[in-house]
N, C-alpha and C. Protein backbone atom coordinates (compact mmCIF):
# COMPACT_ATOMS: atom_id res chain seq x y z
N UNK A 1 115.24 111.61 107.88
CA UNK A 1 114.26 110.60 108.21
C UNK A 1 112.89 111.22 108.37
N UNK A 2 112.96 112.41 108.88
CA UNK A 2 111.60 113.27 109.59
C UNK A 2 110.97 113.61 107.88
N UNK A 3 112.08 113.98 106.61
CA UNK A 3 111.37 114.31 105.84
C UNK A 3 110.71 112.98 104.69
N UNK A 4 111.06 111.73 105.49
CA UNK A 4 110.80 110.68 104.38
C UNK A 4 109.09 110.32 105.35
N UNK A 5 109.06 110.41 106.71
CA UNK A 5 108.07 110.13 107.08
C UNK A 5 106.80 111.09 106.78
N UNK A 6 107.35 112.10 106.62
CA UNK A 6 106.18 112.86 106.05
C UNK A 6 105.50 112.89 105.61
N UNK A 7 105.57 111.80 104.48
CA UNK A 7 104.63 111.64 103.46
C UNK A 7 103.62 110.80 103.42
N UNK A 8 102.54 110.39 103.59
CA UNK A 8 101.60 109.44 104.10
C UNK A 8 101.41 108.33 103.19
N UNK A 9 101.91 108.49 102.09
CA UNK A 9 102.27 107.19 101.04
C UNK A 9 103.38 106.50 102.53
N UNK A 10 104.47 106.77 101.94
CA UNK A 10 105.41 106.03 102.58
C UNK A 10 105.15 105.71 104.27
N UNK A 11 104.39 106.18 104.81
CA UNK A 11 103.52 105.88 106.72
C UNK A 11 103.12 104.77 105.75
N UNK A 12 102.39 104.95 104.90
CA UNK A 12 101.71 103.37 104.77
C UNK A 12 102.45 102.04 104.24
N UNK A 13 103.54 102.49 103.47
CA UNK A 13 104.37 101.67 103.09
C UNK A 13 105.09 100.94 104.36
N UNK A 14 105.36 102.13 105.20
CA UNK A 14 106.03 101.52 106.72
C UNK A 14 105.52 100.62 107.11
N UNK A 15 104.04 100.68 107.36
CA UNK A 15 103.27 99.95 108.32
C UNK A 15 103.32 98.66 107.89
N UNK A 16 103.01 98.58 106.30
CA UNK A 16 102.86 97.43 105.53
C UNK A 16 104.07 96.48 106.12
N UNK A 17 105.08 97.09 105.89
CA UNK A 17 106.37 96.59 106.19
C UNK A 17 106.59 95.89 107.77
N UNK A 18 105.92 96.26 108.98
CA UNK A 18 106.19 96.25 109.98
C UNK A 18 105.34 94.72 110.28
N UNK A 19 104.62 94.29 109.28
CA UNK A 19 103.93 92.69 109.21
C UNK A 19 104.80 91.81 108.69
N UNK A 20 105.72 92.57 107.74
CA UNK A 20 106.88 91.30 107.13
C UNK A 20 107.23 92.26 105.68
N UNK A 21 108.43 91.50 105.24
CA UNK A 21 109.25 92.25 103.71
C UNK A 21 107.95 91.65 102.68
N UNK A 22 108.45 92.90 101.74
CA UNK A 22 107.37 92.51 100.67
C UNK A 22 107.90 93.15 99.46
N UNK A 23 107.42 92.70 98.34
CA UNK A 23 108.18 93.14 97.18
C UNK A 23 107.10 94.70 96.41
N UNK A 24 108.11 95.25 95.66
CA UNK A 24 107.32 96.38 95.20
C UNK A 24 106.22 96.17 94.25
N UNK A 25 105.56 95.04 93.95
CA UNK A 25 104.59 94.63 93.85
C UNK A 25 103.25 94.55 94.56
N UNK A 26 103.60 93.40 95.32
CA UNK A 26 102.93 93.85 96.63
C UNK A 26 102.46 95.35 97.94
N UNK A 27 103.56 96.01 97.77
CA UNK A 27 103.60 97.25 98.18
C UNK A 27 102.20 98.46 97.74
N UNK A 28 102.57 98.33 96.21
CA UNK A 28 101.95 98.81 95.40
C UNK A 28 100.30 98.22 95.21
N UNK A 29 100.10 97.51 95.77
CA UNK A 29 98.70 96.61 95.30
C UNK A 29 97.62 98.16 96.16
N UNK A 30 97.36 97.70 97.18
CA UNK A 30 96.67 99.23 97.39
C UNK A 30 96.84 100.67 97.34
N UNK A 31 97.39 101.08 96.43
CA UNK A 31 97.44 102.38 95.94
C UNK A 31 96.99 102.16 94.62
N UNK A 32 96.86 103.60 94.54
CA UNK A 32 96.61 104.31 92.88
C UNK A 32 97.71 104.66 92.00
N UNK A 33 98.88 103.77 92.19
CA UNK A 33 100.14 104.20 91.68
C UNK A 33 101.08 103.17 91.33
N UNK A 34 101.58 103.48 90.12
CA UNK A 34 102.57 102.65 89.65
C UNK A 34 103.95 101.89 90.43
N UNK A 35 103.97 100.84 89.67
CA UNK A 35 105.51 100.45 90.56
C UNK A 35 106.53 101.16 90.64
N UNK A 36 106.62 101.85 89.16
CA UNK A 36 107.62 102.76 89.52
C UNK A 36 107.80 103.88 90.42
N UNK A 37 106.69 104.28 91.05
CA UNK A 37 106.45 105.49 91.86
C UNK A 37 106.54 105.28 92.87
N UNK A 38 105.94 103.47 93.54
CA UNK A 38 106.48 102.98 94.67
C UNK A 38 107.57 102.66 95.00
N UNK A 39 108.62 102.11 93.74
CA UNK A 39 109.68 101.88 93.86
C UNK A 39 110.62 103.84 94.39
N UNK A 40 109.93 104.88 93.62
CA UNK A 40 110.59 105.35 94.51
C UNK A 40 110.54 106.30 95.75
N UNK A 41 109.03 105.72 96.23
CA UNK A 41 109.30 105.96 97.80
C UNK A 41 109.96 105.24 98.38
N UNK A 42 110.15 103.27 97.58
CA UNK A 42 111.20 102.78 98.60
C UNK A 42 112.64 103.57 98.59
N UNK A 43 112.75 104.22 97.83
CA UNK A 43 114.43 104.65 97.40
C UNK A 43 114.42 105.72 98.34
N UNK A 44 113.73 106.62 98.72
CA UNK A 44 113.32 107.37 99.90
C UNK A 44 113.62 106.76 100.66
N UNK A 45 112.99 106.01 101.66
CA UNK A 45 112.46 105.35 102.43
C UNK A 45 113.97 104.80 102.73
N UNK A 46 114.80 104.05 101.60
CA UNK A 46 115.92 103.57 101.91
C UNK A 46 117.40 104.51 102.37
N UNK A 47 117.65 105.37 101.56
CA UNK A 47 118.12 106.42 101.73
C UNK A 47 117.87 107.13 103.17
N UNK A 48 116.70 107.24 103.89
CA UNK A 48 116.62 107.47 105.43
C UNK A 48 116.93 106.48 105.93
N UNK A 49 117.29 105.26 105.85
CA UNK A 49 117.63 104.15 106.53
C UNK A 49 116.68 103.52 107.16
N UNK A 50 115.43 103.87 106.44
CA UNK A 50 114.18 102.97 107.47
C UNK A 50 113.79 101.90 107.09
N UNK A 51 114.54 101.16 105.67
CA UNK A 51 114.02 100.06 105.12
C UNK A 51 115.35 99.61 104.52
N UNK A 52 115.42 98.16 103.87
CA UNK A 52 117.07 98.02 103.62
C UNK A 52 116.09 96.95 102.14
N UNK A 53 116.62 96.78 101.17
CA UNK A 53 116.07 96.01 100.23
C UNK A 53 117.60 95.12 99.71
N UNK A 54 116.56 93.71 99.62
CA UNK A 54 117.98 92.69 99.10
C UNK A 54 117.34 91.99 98.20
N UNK A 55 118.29 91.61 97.44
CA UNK A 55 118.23 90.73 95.80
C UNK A 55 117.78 89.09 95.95
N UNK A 56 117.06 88.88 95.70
CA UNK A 56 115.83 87.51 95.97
C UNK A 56 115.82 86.94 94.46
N UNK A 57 116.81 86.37 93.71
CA UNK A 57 116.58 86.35 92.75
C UNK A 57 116.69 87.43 91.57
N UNK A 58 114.94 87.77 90.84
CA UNK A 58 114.76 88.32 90.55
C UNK A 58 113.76 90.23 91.12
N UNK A 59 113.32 89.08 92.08
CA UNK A 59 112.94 90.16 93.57
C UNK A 59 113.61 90.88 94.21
N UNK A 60 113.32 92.07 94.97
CA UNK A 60 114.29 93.04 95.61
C UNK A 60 113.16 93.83 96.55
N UNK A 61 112.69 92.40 97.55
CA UNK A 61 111.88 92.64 99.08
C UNK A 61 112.38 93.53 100.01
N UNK A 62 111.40 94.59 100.09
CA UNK A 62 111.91 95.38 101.51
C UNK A 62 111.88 94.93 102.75
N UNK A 63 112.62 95.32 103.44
CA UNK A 63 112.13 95.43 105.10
C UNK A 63 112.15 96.16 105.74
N UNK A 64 111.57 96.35 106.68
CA UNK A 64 111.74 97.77 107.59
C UNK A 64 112.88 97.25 108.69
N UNK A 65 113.61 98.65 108.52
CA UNK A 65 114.77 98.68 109.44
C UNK A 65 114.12 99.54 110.62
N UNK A 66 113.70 98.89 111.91
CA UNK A 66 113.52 99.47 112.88
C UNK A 66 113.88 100.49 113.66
N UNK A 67 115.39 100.02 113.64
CA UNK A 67 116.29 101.25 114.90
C UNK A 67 116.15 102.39 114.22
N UNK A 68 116.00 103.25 113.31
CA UNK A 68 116.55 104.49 113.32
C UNK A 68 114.69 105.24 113.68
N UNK A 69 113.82 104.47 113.39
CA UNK A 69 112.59 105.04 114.25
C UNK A 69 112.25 104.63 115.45
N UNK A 70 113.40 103.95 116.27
CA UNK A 70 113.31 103.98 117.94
C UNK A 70 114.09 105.25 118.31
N UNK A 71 114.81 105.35 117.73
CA UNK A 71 115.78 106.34 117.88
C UNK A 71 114.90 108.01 117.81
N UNK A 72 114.04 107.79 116.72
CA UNK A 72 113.45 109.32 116.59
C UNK A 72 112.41 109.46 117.77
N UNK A 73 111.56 108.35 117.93
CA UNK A 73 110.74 108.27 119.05
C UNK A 73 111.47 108.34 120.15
N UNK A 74 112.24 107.89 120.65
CA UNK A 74 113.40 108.32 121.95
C UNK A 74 113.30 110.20 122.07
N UNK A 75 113.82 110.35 120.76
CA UNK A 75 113.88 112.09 120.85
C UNK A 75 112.97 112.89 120.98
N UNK A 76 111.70 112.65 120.07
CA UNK A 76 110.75 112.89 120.33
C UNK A 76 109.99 113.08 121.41
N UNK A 77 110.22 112.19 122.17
CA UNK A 77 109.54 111.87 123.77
C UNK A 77 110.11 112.72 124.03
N UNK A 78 111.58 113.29 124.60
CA UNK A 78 111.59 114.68 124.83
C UNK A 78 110.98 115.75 125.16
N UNK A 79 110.30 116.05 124.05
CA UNK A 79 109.70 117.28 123.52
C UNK A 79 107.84 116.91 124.27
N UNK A 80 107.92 115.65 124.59
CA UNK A 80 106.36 115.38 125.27
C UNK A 80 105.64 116.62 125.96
N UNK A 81 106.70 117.14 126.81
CA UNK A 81 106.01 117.93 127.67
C UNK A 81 105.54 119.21 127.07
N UNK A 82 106.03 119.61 126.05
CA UNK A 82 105.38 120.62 125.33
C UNK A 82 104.46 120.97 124.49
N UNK A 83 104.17 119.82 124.07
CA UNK A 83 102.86 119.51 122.98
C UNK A 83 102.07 118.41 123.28
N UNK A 84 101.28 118.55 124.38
CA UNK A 84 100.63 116.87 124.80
C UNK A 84 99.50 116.65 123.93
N UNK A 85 98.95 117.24 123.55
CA UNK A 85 97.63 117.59 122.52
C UNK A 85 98.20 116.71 121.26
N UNK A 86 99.13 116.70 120.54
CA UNK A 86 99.82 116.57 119.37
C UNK A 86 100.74 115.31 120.13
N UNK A 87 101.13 115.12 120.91
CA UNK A 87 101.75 113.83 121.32
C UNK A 87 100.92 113.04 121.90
N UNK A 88 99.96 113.40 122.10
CA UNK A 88 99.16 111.82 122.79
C UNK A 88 98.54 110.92 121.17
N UNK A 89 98.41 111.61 120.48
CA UNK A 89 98.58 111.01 118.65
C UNK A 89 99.60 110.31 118.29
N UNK A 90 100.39 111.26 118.69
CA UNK A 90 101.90 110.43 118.33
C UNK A 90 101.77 109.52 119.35
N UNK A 91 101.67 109.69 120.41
CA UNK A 91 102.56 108.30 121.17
C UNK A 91 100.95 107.29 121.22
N UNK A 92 99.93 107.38 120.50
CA UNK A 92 99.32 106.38 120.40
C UNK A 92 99.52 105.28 119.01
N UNK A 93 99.81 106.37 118.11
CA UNK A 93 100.59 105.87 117.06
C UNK A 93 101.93 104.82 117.58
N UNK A 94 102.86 105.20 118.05
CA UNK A 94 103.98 104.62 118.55
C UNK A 94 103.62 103.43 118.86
N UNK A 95 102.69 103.03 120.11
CA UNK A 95 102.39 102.26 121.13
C UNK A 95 101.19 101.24 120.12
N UNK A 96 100.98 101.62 119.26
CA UNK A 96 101.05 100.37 117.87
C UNK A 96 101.13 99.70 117.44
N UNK A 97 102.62 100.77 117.18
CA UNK A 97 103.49 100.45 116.06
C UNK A 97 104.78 99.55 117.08
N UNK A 98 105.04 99.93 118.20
CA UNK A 98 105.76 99.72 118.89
C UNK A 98 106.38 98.04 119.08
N UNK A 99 105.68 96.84 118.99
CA UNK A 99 106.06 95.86 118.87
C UNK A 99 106.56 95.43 117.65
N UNK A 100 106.68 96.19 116.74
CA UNK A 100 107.41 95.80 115.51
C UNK A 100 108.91 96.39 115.40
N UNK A 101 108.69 97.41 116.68
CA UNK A 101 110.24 97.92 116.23
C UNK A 101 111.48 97.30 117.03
N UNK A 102 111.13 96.38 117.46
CA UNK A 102 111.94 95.71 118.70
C UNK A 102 113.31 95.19 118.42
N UNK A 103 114.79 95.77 118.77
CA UNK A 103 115.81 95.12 118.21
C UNK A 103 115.62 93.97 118.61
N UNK A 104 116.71 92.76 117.58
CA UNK A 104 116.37 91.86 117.55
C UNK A 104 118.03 91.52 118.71
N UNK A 105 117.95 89.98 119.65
CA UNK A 105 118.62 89.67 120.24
C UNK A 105 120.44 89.54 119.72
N UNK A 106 121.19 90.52 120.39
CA UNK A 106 122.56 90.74 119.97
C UNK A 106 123.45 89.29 120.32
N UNK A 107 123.91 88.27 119.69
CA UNK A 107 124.77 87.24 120.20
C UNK A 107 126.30 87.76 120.20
């Protein structure tokens, strides 16, 4: 997961995602890069489990799958006390991003 976030294409693809699913069309509209190239940061992206894509037809809309980046931020926090310089970035980033990652109510 740590190595799919790495890449600042796909941070932005996240974020996009964290407003609502969108197709690799849409994805692709602000970059300098083909669908196919977006299509495969989603394949990245999916493969870490941070996004799940389903068949809409002829469409195949992502979404961001939340839990497995509550989960890294959980761990992360951890490590707070050792790098506050470099985590007050991160956890302003987080605190964000943070209302989008909210599991949704278990029935």
């Amino acid at each position: 997961m740590f190595a799919a976030l790495a890449d600042p294409t796909r941070r932005a693809i996240l974020a996009r995602l964290a407003e609502g699913e969108a197709t690799v069309g849409a994805l692709a509209a602000p970059f300098s890069m083909s669908q196919p190239a977006i299509s495969k940061h989603l394949k990245v992206l999916e493969q870490a489990g941070l996004i799940s894509r389903n068949r809409d037809r002829q469409r195949r809309p992502a979404k961001l799958q939340a839990a497995p980046l509550a989960e890294a931020a959980a761990w992360v926090a951890r490590f707070k006390s050792f790098w506050p310089d470099s985590f007050d970035q991160l956890e302003s980033l987080l605190a964000a991003l943070s209302p989008h990652f909210k599991e949704p109510p278990h029935d």
